[in-house]
PDB file of N, CA and C in Angstrom:
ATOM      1  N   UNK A   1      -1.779  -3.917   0.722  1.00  0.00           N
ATOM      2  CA  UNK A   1      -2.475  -2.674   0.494  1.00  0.00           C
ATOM      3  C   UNK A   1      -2.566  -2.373  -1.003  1.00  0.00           C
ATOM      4  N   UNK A   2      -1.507  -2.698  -1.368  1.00  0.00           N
ATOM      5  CA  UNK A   2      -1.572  -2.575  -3.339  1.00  0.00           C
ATOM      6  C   UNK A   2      -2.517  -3.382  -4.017  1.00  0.00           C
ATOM      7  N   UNK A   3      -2.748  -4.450  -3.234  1.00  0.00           N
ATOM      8  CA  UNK A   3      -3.818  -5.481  -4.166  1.00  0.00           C
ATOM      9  C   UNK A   3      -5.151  -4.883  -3.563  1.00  0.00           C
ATOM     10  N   UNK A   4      -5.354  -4.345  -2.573  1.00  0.00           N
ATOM     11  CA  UNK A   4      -6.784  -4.175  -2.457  1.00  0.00           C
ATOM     12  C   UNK A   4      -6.923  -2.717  -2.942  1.00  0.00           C
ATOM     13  N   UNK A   5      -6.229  -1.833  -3.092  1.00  0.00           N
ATOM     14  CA  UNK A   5      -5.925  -0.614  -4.346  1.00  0.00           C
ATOM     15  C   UNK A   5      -6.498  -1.157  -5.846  1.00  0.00           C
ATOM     16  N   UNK A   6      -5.962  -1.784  -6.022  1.00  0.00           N
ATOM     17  CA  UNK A   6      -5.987  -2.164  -7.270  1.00  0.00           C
ATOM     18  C   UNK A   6      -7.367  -2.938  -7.768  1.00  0.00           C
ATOM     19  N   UNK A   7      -7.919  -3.322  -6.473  1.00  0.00           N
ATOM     20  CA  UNK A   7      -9.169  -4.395  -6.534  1.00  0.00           C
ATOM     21  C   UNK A   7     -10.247  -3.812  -6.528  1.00  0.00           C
ATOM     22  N   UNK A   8      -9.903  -2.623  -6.108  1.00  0.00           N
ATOM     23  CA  UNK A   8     -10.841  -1.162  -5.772  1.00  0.00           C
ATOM     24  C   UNK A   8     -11.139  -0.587  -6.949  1.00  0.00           C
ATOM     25  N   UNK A   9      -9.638  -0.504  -7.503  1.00  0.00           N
ATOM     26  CA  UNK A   9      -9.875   0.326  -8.789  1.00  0.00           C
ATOM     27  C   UNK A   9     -10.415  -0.897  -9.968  1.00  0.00           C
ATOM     28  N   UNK A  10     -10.096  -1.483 -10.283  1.00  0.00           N
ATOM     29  CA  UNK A  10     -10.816  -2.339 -10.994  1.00  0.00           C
ATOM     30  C   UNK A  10     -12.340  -2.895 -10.755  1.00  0.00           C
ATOM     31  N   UNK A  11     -12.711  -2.742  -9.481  1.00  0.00           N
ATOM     32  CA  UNK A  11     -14.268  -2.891  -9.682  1.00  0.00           C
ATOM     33  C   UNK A  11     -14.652  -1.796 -10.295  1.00  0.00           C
ATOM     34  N   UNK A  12     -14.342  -0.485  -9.401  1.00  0.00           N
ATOM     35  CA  UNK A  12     -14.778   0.985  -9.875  1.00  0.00           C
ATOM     36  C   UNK A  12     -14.866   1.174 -11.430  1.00  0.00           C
ATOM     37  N   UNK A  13     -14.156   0.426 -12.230  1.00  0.00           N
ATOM     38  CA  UNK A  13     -13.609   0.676 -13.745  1.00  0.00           C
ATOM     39  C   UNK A  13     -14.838   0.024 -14.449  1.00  0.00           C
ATOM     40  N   UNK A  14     -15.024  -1.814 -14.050  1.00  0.00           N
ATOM     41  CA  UNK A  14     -15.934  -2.356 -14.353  1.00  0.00           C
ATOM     42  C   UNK A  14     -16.824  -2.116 -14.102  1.00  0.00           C
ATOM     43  N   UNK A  15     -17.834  -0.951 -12.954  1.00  0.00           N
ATOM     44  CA  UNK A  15     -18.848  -0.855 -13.393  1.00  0.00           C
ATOM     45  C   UNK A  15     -19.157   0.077 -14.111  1.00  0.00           C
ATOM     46  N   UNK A  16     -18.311   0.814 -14.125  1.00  0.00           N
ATOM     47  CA  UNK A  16     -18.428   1.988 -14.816  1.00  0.00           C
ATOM     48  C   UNK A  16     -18.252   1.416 -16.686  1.00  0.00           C
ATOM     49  N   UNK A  17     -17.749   0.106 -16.911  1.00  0.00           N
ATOM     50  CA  UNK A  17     -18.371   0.068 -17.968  1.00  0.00           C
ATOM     51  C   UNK A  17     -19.103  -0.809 -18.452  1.00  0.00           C
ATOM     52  N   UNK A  18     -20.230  -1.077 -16.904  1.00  0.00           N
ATOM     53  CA  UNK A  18     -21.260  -2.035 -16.771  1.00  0.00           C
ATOM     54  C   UNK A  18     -22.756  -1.115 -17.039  1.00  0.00           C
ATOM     55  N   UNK A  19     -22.412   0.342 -17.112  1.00  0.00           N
ATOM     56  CA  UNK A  19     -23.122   1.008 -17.270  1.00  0.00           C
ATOM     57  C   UNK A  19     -24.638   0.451 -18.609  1.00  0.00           C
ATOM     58  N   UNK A  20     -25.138  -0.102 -18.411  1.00  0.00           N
ATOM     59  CA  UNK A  20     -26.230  -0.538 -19.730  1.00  0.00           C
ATOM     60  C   UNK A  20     -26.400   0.992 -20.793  1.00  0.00           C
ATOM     61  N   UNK A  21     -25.982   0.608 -22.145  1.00  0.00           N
ATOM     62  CA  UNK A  21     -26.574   1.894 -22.932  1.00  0.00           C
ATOM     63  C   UNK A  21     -27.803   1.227 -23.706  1.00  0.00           C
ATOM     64  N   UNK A  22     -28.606   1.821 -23.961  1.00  0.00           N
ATOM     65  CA  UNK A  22     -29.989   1.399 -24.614  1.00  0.00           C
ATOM     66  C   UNK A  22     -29.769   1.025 -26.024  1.00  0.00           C
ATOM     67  N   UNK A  23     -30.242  -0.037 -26.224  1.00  0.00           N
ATOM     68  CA  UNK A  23     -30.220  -0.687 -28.076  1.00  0.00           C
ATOM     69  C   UNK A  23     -30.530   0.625 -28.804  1.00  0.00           C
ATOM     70  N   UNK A  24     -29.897   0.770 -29.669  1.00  0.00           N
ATOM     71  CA  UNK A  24     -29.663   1.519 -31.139  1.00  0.00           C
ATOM     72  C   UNK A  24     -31.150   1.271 -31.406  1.00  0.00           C
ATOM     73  N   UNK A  25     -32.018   2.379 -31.751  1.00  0.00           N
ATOM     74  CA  UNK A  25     -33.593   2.124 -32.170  1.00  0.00           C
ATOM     75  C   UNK A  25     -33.204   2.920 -33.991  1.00  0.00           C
ATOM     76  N   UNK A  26     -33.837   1.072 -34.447  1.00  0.00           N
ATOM     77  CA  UNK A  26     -33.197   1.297 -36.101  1.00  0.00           C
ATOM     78  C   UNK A  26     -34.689   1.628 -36.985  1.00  0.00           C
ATOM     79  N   UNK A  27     -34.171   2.472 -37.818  1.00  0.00           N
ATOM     80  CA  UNK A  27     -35.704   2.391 -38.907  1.00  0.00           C
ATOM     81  C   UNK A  27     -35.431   1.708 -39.812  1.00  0.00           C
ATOM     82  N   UNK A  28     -37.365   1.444 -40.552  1.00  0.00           N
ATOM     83  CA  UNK A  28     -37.562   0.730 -40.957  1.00  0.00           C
ATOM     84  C   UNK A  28     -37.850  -0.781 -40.597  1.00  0.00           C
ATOM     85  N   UNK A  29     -37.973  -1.789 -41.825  1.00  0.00           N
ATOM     86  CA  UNK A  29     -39.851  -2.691 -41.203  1.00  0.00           C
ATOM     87  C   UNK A  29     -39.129  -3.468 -39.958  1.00  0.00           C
ATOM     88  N   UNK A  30     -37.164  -3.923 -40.310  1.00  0.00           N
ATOM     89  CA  UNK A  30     -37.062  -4.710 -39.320  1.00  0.00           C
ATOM     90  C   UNK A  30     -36.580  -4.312 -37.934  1.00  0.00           C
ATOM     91  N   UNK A  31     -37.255  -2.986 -37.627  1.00  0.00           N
ATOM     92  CA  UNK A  31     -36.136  -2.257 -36.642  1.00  0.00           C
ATOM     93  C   UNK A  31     -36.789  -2.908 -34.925  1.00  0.00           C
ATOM     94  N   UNK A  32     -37.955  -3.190 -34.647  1.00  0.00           N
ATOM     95  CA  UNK A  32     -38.023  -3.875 -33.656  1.00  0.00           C
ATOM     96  C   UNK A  32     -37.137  -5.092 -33.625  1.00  0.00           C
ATOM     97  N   UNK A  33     -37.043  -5.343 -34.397  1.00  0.00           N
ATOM     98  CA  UNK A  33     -36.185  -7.256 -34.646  1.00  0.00           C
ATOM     99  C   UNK A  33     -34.360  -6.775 -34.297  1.00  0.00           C
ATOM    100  N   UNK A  34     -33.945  -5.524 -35.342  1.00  0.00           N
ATOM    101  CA  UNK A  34     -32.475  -5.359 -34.825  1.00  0.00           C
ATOM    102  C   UNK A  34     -32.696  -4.499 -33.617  1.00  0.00           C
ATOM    103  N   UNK A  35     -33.694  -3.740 -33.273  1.00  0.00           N
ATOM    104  CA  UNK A  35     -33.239  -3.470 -31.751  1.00  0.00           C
ATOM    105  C   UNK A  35     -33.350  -4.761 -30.351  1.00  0.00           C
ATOM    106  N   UNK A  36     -34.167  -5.533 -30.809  1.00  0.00           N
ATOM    107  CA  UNK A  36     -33.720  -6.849 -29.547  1.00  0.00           C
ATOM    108  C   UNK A  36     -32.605  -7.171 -30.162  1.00  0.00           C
ATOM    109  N   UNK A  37     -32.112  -7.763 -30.691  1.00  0.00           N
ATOM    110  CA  UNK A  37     -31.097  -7.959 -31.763  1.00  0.00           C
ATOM    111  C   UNK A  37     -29.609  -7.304 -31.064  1.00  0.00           C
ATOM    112  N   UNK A  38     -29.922  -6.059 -30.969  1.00  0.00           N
ATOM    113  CA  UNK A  38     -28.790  -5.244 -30.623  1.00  0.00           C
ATOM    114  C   UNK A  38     -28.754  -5.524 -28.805  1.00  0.00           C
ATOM    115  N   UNK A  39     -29.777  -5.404 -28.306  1.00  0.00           N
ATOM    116  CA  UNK A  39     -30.078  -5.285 -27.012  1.00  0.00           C
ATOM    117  C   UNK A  39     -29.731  -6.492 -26.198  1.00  0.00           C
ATOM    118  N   UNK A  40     -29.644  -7.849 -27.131  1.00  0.00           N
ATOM    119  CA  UNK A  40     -29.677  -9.142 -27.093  1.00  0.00           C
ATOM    120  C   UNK A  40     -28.074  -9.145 -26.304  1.00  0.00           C
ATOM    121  N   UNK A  41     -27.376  -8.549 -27.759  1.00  0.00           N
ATOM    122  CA  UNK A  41     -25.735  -8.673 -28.054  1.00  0.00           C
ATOM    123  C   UNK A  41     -25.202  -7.707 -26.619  1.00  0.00           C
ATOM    124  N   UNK A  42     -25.466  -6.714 -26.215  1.00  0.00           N
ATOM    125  CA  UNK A  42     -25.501  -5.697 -24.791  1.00  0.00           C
ATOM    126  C   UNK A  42     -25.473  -6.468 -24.136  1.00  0.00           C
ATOM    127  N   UNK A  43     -26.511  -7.307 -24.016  1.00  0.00           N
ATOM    128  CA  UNK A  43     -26.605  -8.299 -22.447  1.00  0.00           C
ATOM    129  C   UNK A  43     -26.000  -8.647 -22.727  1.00  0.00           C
ATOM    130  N   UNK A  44     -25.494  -9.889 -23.551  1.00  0.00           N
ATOM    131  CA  UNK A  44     -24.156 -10.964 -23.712  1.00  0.00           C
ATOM    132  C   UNK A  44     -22.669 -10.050 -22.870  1.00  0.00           C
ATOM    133  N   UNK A  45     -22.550  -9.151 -23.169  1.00  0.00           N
ATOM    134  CA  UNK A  45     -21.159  -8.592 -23.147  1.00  0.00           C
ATOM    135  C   UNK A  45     -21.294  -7.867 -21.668  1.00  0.00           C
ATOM    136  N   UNK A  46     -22.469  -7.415 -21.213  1.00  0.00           N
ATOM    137  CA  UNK A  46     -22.386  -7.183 -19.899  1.00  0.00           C
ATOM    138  C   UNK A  46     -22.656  -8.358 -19.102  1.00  0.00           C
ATOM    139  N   UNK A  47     -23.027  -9.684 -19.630  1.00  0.00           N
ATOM    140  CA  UNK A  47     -22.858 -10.935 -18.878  1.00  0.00           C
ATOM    141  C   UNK A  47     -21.071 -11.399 -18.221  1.00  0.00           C
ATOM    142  N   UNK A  48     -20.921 -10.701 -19.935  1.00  0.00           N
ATOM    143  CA  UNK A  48     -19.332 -11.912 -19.717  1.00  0.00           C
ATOM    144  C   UNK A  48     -18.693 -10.989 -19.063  1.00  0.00           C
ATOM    145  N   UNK A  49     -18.579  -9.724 -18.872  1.00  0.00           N
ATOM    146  CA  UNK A  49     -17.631  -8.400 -18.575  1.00  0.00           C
ATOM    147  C   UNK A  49     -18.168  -8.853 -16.846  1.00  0.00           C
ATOM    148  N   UNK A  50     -19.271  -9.038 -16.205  1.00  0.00           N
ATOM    149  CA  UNK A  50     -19.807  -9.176 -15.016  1.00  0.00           C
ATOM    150  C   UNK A  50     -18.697 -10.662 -14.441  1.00  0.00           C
ATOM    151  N   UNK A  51     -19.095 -11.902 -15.118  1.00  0.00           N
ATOM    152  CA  UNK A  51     -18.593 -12.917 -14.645  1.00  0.00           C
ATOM    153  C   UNK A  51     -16.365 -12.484 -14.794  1.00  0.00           C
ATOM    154  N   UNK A  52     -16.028 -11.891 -15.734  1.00  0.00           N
ATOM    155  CA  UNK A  52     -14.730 -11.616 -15.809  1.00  0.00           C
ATOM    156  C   UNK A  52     -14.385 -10.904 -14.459  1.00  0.00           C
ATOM    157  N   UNK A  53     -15.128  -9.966 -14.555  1.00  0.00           N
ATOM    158  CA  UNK A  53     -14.989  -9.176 -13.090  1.00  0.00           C
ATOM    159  C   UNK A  53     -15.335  -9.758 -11.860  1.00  0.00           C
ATOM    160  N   UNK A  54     -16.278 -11.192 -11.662  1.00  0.00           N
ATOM    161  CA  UNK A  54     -16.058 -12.126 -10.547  1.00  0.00           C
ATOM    162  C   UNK A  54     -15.190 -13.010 -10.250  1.00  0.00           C
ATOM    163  N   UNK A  55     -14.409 -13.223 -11.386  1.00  0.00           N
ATOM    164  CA  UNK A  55     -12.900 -14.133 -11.557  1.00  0.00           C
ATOM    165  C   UNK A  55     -11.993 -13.489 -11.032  1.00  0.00           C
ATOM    166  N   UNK A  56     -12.012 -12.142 -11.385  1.00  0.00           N
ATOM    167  CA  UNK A  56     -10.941 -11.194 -10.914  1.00  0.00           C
ATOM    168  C   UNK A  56     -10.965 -11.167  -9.816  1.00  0.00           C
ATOM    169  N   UNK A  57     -11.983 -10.428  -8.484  1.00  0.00           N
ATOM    170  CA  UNK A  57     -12.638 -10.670  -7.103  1.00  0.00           C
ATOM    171  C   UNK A  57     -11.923 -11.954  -7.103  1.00  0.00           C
ATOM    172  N   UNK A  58     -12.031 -13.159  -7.318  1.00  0.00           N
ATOM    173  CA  UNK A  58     -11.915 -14.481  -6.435  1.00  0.00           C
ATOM    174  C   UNK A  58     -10.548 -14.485  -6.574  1.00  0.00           C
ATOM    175  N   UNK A  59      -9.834 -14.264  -7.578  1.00  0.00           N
ATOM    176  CA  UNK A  59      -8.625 -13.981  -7.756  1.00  0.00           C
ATOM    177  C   UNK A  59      -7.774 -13.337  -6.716  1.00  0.00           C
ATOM    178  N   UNK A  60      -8.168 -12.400  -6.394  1.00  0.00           N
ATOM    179  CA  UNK A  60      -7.494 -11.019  -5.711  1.00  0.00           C
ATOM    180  C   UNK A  60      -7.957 -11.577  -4.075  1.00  0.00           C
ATOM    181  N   UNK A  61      -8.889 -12.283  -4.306  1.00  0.00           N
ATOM    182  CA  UNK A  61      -9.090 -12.387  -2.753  1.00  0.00           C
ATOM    183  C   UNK A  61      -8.646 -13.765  -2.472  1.00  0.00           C
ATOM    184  N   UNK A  62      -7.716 -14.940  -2.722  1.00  0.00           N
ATOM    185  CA  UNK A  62      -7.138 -15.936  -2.465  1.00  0.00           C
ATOM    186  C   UNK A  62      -5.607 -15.829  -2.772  1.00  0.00           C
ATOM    187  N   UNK A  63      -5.527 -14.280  -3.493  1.00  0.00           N
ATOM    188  CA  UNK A  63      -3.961 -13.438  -3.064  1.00  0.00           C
ATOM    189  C   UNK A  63      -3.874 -13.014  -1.479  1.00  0.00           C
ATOM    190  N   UNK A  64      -4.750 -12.800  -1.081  1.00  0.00           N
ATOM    191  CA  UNK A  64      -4.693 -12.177   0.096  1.00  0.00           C
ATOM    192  C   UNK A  64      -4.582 -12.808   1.083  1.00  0.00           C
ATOM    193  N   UNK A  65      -5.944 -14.070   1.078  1.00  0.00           N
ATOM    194  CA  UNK A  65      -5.748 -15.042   1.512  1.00  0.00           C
ATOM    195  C   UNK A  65      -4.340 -15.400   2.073  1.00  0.00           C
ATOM    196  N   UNK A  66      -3.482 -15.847   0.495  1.00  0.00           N
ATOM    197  CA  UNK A  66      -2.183 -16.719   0.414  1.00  0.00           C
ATOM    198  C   UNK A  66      -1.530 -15.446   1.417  1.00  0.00           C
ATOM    199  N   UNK A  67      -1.636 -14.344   1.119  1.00  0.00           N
ATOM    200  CA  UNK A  67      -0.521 -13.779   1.914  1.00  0.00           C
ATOM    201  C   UNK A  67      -0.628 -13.610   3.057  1.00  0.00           C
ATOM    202  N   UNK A  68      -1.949 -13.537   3.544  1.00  0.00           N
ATOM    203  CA  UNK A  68      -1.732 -13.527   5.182  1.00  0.00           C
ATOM    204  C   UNK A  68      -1.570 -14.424   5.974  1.00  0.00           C
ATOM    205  N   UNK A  69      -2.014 -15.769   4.957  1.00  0.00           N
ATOM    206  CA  UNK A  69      -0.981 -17.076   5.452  1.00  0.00           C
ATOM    207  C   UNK A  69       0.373 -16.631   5.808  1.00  0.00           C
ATOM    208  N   UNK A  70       1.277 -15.772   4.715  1.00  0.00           N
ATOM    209  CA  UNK A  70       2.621 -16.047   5.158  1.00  0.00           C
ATOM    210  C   UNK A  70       3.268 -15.197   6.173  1.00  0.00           C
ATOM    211  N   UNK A  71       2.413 -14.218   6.443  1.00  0.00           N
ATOM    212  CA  UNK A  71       2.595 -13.455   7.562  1.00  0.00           C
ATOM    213  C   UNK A  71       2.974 -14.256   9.127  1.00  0.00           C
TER     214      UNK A  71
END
């Protein structure tokens, strides 16, 4: 019951800071270029924060697995 508590609360956490915030809109000539730029670097980190949080899931669920084996 503690691991699926915990598996709960940790999705709940991750999406909550899967939330997308919109690229920084920069002035001046190169500001289309640093807002993909910025928007680019967002995706990257909600890529890796997404796949971290599917490691975790596979994780938590071959705990469970193992334990109801030992039941």
């Amino acid at each position: 019951m503690k691991r699926l508590s915990a598996l709960v609360l940790l999705v709940a956490l991750t999406f909550a800071g899967l939330i997308q915030a919109k690229a920084q809109i920069f002035m001046g000539p190169d500001s289309a270029r640093q807002a993909d730029k910025a928007g680019k670097k967002q995706q990257k980190a909600l890529n890796k924060a997404a796949k971290k949080q599917q490691k975790a899931i596979k994780k938590a669920q071959k705990a469970q697995r193992k334990a109801a084996k030992r039941k």
